[in-house]
Protein backbone atom coordinates (compact mmCIF):
# COMPACT_ATOMS: atom_id res chain seq x y z
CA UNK A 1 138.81 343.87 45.17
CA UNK A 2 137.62 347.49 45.16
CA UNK A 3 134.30 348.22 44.07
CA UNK A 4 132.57 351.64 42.98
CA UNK A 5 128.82 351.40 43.51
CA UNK A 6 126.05 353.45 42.36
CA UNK A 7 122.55 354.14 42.93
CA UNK A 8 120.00 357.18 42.14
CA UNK A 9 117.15 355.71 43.76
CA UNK A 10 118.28 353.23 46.91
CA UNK A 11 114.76 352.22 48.23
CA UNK A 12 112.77 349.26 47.84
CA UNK A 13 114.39 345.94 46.19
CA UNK A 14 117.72 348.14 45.51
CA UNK A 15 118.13 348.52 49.39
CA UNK A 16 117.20 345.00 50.06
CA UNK A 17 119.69 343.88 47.47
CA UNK A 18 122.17 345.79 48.86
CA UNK A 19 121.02 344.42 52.76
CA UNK A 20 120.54 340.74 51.80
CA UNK A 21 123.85 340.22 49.09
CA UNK A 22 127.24 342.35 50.61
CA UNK A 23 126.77 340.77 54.41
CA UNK A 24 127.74 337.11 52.51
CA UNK A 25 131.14 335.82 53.44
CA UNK A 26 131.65 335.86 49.84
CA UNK A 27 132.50 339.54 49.48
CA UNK A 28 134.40 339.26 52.55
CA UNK A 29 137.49 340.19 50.51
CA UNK A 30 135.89 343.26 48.50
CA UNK A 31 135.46 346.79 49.40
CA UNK A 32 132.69 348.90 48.34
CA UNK A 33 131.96 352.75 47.95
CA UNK A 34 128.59 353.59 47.36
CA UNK A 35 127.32 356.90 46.02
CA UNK A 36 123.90 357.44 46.32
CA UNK A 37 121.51 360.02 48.00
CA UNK A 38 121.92 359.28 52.02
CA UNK A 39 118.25 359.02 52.87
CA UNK A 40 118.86 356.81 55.87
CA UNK A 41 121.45 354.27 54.16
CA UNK A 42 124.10 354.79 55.77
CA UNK A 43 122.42 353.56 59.05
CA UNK A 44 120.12 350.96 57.41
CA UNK A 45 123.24 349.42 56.03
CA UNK A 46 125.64 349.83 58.91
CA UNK A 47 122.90 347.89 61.19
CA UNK A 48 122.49 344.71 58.59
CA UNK A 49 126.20 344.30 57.11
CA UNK A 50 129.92 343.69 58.37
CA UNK A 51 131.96 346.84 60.14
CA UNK A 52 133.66 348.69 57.34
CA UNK A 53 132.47 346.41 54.22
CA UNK A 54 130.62 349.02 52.44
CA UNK A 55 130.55 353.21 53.00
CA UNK A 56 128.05 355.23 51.66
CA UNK A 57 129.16 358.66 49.49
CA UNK A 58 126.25 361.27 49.80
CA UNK A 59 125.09 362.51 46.70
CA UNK A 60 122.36 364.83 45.37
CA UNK A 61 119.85 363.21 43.19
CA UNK A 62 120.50 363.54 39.58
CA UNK A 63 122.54 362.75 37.16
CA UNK A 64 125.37 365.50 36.69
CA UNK A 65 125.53 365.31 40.81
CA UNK A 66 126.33 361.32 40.44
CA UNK A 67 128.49 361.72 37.32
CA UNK A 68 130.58 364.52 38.82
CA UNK A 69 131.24 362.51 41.95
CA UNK A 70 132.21 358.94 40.13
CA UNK A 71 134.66 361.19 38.39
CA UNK A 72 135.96 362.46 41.40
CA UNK A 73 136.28 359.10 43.35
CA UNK A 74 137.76 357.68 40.23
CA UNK A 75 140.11 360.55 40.18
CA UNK A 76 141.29 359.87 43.94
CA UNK A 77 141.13 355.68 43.91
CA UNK A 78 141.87 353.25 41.53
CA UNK A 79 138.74 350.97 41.33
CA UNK A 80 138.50 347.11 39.98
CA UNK A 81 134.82 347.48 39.02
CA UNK A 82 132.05 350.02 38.52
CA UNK A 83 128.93 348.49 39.65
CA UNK A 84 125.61 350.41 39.09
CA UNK A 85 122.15 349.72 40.40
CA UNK A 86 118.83 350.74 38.97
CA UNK A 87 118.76 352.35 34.80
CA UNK A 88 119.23 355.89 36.13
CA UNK A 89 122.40 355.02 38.06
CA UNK A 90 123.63 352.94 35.31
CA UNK A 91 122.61 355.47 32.24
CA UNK A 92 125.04 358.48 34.33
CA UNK A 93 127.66 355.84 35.41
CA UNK A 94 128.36 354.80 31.62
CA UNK A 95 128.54 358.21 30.98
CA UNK A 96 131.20 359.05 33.72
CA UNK A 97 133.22 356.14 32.86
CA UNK A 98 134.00 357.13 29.28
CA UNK A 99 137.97 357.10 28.38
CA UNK A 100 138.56 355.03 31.09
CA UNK A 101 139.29 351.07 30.88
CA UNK A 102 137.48 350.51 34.36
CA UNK A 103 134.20 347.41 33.52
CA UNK A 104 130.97 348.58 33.91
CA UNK A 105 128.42 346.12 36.07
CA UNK A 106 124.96 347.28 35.64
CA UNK A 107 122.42 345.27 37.72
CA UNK A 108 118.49 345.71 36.50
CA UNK A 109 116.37 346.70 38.99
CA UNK A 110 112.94 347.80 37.73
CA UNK A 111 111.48 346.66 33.93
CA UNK A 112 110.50 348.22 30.64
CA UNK A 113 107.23 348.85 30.56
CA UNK A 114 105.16 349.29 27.05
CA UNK A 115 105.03 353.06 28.08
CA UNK A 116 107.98 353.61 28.48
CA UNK A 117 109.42 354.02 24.84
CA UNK A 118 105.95 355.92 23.39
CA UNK A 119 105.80 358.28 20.84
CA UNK A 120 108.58 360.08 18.79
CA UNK A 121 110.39 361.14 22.39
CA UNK A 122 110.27 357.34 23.66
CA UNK A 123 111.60 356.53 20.77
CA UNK A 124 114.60 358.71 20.62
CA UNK A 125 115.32 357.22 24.43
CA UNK A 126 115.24 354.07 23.13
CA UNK A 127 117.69 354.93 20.54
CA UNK A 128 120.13 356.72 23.12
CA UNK A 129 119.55 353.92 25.66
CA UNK A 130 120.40 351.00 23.24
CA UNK A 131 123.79 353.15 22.05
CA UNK A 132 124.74 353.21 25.68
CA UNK A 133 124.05 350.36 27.21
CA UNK A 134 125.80 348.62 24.02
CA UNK A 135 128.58 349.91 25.75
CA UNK A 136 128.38 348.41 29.04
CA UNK A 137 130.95 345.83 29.77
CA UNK A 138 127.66 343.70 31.39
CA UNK A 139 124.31 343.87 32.74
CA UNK A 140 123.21 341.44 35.41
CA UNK A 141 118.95 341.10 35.73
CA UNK A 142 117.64 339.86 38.83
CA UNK A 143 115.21 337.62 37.48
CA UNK A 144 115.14 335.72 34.20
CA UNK A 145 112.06 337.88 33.34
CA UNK A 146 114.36 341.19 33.96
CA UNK A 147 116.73 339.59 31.31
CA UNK A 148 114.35 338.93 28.88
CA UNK A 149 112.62 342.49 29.27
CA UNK A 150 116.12 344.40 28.29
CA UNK A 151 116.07 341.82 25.22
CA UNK A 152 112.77 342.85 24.48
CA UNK A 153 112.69 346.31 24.50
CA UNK A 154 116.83 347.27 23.56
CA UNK A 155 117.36 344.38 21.42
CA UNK A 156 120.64 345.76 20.08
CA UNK A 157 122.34 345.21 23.29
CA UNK A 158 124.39 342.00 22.79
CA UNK A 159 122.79 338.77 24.86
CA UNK A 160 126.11 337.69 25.92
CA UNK A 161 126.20 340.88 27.90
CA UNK A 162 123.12 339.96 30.08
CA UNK A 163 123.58 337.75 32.73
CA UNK A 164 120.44 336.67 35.11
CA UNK A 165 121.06 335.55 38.22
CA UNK A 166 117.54 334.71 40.25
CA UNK A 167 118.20 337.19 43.02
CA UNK A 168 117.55 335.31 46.79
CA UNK A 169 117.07 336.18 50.61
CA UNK A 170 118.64 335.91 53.95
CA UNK A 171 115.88 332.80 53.96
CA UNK A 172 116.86 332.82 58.37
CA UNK A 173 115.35 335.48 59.20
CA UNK A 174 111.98 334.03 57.84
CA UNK A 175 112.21 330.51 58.76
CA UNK A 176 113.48 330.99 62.18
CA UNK A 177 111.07 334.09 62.83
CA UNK A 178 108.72 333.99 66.29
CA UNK A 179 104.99 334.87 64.96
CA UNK A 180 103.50 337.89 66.51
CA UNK A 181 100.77 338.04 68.57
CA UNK A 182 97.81 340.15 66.50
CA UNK A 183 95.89 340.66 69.68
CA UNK A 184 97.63 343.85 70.40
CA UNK A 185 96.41 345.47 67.17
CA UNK A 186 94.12 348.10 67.92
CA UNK A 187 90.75 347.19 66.05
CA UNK A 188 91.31 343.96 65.12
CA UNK A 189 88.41 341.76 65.98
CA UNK A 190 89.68 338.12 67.47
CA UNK A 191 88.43 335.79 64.67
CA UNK A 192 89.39 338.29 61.74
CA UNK A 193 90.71 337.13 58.52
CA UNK A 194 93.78 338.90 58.10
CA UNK A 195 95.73 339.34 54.88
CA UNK A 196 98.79 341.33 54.72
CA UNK A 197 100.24 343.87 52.55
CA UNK A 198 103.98 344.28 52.85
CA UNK A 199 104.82 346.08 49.79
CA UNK A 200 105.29 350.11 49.30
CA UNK A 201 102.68 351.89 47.66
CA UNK A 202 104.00 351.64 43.92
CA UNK A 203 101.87 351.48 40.91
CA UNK A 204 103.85 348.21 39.95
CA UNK A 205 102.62 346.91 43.97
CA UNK A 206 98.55 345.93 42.59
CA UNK A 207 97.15 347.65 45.61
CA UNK A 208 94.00 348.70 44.04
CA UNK A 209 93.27 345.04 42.78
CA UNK A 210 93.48 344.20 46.59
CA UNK A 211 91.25 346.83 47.49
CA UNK A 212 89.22 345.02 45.03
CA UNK A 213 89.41 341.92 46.01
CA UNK A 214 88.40 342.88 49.40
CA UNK A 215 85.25 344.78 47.97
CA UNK A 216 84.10 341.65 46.39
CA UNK A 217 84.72 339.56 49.57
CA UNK A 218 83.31 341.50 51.83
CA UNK A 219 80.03 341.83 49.18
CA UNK A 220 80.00 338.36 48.25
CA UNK A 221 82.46 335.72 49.69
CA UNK A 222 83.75 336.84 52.82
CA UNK A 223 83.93 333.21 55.26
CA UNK A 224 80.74 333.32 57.35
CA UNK A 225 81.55 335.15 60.67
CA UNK A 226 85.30 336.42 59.59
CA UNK A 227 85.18 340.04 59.46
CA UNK A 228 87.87 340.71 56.48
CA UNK A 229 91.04 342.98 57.78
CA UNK A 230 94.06 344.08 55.58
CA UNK A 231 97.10 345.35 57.74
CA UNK A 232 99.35 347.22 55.76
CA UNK A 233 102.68 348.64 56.43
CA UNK A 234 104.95 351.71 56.30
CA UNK A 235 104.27 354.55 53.66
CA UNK A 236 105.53 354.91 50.06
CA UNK A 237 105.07 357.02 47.33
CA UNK A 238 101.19 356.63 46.51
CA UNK A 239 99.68 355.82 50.09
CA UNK A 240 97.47 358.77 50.51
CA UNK A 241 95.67 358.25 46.65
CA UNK A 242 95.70 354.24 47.91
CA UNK A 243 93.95 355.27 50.77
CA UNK A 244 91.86 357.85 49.12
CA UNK A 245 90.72 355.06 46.74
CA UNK A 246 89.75 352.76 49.29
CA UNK A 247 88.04 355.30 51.06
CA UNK A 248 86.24 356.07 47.91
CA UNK A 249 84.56 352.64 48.12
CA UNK A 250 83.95 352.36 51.24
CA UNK A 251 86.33 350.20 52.37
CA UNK A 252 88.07 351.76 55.24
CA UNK A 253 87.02 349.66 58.14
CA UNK A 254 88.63 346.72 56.59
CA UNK A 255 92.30 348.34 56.59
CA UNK A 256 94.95 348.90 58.99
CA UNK A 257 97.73 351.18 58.62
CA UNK A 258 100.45 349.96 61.11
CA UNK A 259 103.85 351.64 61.30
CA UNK A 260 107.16 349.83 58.35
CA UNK A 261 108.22 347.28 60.42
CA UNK A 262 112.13 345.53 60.52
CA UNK A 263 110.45 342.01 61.68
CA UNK A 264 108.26 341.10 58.35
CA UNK A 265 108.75 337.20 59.28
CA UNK A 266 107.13 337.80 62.01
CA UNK A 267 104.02 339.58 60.76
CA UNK A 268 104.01 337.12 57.48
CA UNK A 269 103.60 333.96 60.27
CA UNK A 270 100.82 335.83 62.11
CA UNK A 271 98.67 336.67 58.90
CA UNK A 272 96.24 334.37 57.46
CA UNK A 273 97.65 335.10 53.91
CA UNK A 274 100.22 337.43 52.29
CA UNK A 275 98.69 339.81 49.49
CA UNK A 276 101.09 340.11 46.32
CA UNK A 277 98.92 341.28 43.97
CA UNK A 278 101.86 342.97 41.14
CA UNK A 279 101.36 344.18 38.02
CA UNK A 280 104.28 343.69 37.60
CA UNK A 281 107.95 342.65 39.46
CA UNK A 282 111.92 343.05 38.48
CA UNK A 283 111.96 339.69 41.25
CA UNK A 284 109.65 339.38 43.67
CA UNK A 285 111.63 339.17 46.58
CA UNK A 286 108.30 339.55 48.99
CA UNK A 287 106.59 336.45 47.69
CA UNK A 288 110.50 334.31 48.42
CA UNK A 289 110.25 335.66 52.15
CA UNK A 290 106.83 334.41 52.29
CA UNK A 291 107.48 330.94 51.14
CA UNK A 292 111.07 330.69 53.38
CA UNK A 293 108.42 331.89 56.39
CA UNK A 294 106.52 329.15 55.82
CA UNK A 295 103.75 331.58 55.15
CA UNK A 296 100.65 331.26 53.01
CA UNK A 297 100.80 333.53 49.65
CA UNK A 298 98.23 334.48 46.98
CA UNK A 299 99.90 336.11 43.84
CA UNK A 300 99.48 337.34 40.21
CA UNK A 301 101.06 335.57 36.98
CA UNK A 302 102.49 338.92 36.59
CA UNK A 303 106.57 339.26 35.17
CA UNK A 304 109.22 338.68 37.89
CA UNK A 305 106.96 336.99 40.34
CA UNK A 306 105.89 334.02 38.60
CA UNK A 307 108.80 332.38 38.38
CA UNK A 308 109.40 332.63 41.78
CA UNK A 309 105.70 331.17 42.62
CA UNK A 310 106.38 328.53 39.81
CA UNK A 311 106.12 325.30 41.69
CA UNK A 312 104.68 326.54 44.82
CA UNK A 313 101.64 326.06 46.53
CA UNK A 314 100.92 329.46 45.94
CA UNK A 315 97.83 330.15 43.99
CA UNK A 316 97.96 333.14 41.68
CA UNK A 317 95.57 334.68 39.12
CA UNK A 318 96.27 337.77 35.94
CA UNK A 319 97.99 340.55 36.95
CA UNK A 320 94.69 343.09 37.27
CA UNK A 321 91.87 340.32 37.76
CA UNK A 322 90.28 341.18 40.97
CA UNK A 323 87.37 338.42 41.13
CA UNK A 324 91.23 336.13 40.39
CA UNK A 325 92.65 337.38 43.40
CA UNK A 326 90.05 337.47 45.15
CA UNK A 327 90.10 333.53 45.05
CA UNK A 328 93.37 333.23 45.34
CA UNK A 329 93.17 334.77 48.47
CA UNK A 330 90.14 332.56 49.84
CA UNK A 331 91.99 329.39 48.90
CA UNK A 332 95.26 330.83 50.24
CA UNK A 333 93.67 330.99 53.65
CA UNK A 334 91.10 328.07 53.47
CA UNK A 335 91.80 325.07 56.40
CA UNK A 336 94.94 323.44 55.73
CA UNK A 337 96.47 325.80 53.21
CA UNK A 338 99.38 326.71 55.69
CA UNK A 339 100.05 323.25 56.20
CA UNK A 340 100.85 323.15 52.68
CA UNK A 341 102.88 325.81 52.54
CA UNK A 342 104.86 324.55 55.83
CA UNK A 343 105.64 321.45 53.60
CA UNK A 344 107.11 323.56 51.27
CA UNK A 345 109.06 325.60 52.70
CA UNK A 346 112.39 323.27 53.17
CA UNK A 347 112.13 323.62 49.23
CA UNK A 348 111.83 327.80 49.49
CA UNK A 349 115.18 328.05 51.93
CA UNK A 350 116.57 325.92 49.37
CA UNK A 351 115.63 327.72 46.35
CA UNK A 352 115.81 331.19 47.68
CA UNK A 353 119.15 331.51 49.99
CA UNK A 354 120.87 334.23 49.18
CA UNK A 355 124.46 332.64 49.35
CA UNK A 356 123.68 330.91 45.96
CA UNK A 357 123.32 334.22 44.01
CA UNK A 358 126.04 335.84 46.06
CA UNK A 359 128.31 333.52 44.87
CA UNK A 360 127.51 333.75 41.25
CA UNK A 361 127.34 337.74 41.82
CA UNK A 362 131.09 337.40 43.05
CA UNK A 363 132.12 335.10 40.24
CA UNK A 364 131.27 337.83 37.65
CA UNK A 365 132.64 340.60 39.25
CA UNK A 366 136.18 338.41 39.22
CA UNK A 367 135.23 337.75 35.43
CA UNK A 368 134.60 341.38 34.63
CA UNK A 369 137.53 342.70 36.84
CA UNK A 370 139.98 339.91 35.70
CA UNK A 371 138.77 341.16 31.87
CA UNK A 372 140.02 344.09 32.20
């Protein structure tokens, strides 16, 4: 089967869908053209799946760049499937595929936000959006949540086009990952309490309710002689104003920026407790690597995350509630805690492998394909 992919914006959980699905054996019969800007995705992809399973098109941001080069591809290859990722990607590839009889997979990464359809000019995309995407041949959500979001907010589109599939994880590298050894972090006092932020620096993320949290630990909770340390990770869009907020309160000896790592597992078994603290979450992918790690988790009720928290030993708190997370985090860490989450963590590999939502991923592109 040949595939045409698409993506405006490959970062974040579109880059780790793209990492953790196409390696599965499943897909070993498919071949896939991406087009999407080459920010370092060609190499990040060549390192994590098969020789030859998936090549990456270079494109410009945009959408006339993207819709003049499915056209073009189209025009040179006969494809099985268009597959887009993200609303962007999927809005320009709907629009590229007109006149043609070639199914349209679009795959939800991000949700609709209250926001986003405001005033008499959200409106009107609302309107446009609905038209189009009742022309999609399907849309596949990550999360049960994602699905229920594009119900929400474009109820016109048909329900038997959306089809959630809980996304998963490559739960081995996690399980089976060596802890690191924190005492070679620069300024990281021996019997620290360490939490860990692994996400980017989104709005969606919650990283001022951590900063937060930590302000009211470090005021009023913090365990008696733990110094209180947050080691984040990488960059992303909002870092310096997260930092600059932080700073703000006064906060800045209790965070370390370390460089984006490629062994989280080993940094989420080293921490006292992962910090998820989302406003808000297509899937929340993080908070499964946790769990398959074996690694202790505090978390928000927030869309997308809590049903993959639902049933763990994971506590969680409102999306927003700082004093919440705050406790979350103290009982996430308290004696014992990762024994708990040890326990449970046959039940995460179980519940999060990835080859389970590969394989209903493959079964609907045979569907779609075999539709049309």
């Amino acid at each position: 089967m040949r595939i045409l992919m698409t993506a405006l914006w490959p970062v974040g959980g579109i880059r780790a869908f793209l990492r953790y699905m196409y390696r599965e054996e499943v897909f070993a019969d498919c071949q896939f053209d991406l087009i999407a800007p080459d920010e370092g995705l060609t190499e990040h992809l060549d390192e994590h799946l098969p020789p030859g399973r998936l090549r990456v098109f270079p494109c410009e941001r945009g959408s006339k760049a993207l819709i003049r080069q499915v056209r073009a591809r189209r025009r040179e290859h006969c494809y099985d499937l268009l597959h887009s990722h993200g609303f962007s990607a999927g809005t320009a590839s709907e629009l590229a595929r007109t006149g043609t009889g070639t199914p349209h997979l679009l795959t939800a990464h991000d949700m609709f936000l209250p926001t986003t359809f405001s005033g008499w000019k959200g409106s009107i995309k609302r309107t446009a959006l609905q038209a189009l995407f009742k022309r999609v041949t399907a849309i596949h959500a990550v999360s049960g949540d994602a699905g229920r979001n594009i119900r929400t907010y474009l109820p016109r589109v048909s329900e038997k086009r959306i089809h959630p599939i809980l996304h998963g994880v490559d739960t081995s590298l996690f399980s089976e990952a060596i802890p690191m050894d924190l005492s070679s972090v620069d300024g990281l006092p021996e019997n620290a309490l360490v939490i860990g932020f692994f996400a980017r620096f989104m709005a969606p993320k919650g990283f001022r309710t951590l900063v937060d949290a930590v302000e009211l630990l470090v005021r009023d909770r913090a365990p008696k002689g733990r110094p209180i340390r947050v080691l984040t990770f990488g960059w992303g869009g909002f870092i310096r104003e997260d930092y600059g907020y932080l700073e703000s309160r006064g906060l800045s000896e209790h965070f370390l920026q370390l460089p984006a790592t490629e062994e989280p597992g080993r940094w989420m078994k080293s921490v006292d407790v992962v910090a998820m603290p989302s406003r808000w979450e297509a899937c929340g992918l993080l908070a499964m690597e946790a769990l398959s790690a074996g690694a202790p988790i505090a978390g928000t009720r927030c869309v997308g995350l809590r049903e993959v928290l639902e049933g763990s030993p994971a506590p969680t708190c409102e999306p927003g509630d700082a004093r919440g997370f705050a406790e979350a985090l103290l009982k996430a860490s308290e004696p014992g805690a990762r024994d708990t989450f040890q326990a449970y963590q046959p039940d995460a590999i179980r519940r999060f492998s990835i080859a389970r939502p590969a394989k209903a991923l493959r079964a609907l592109y045979s569907e779609l394909a075999g539709a049309a």
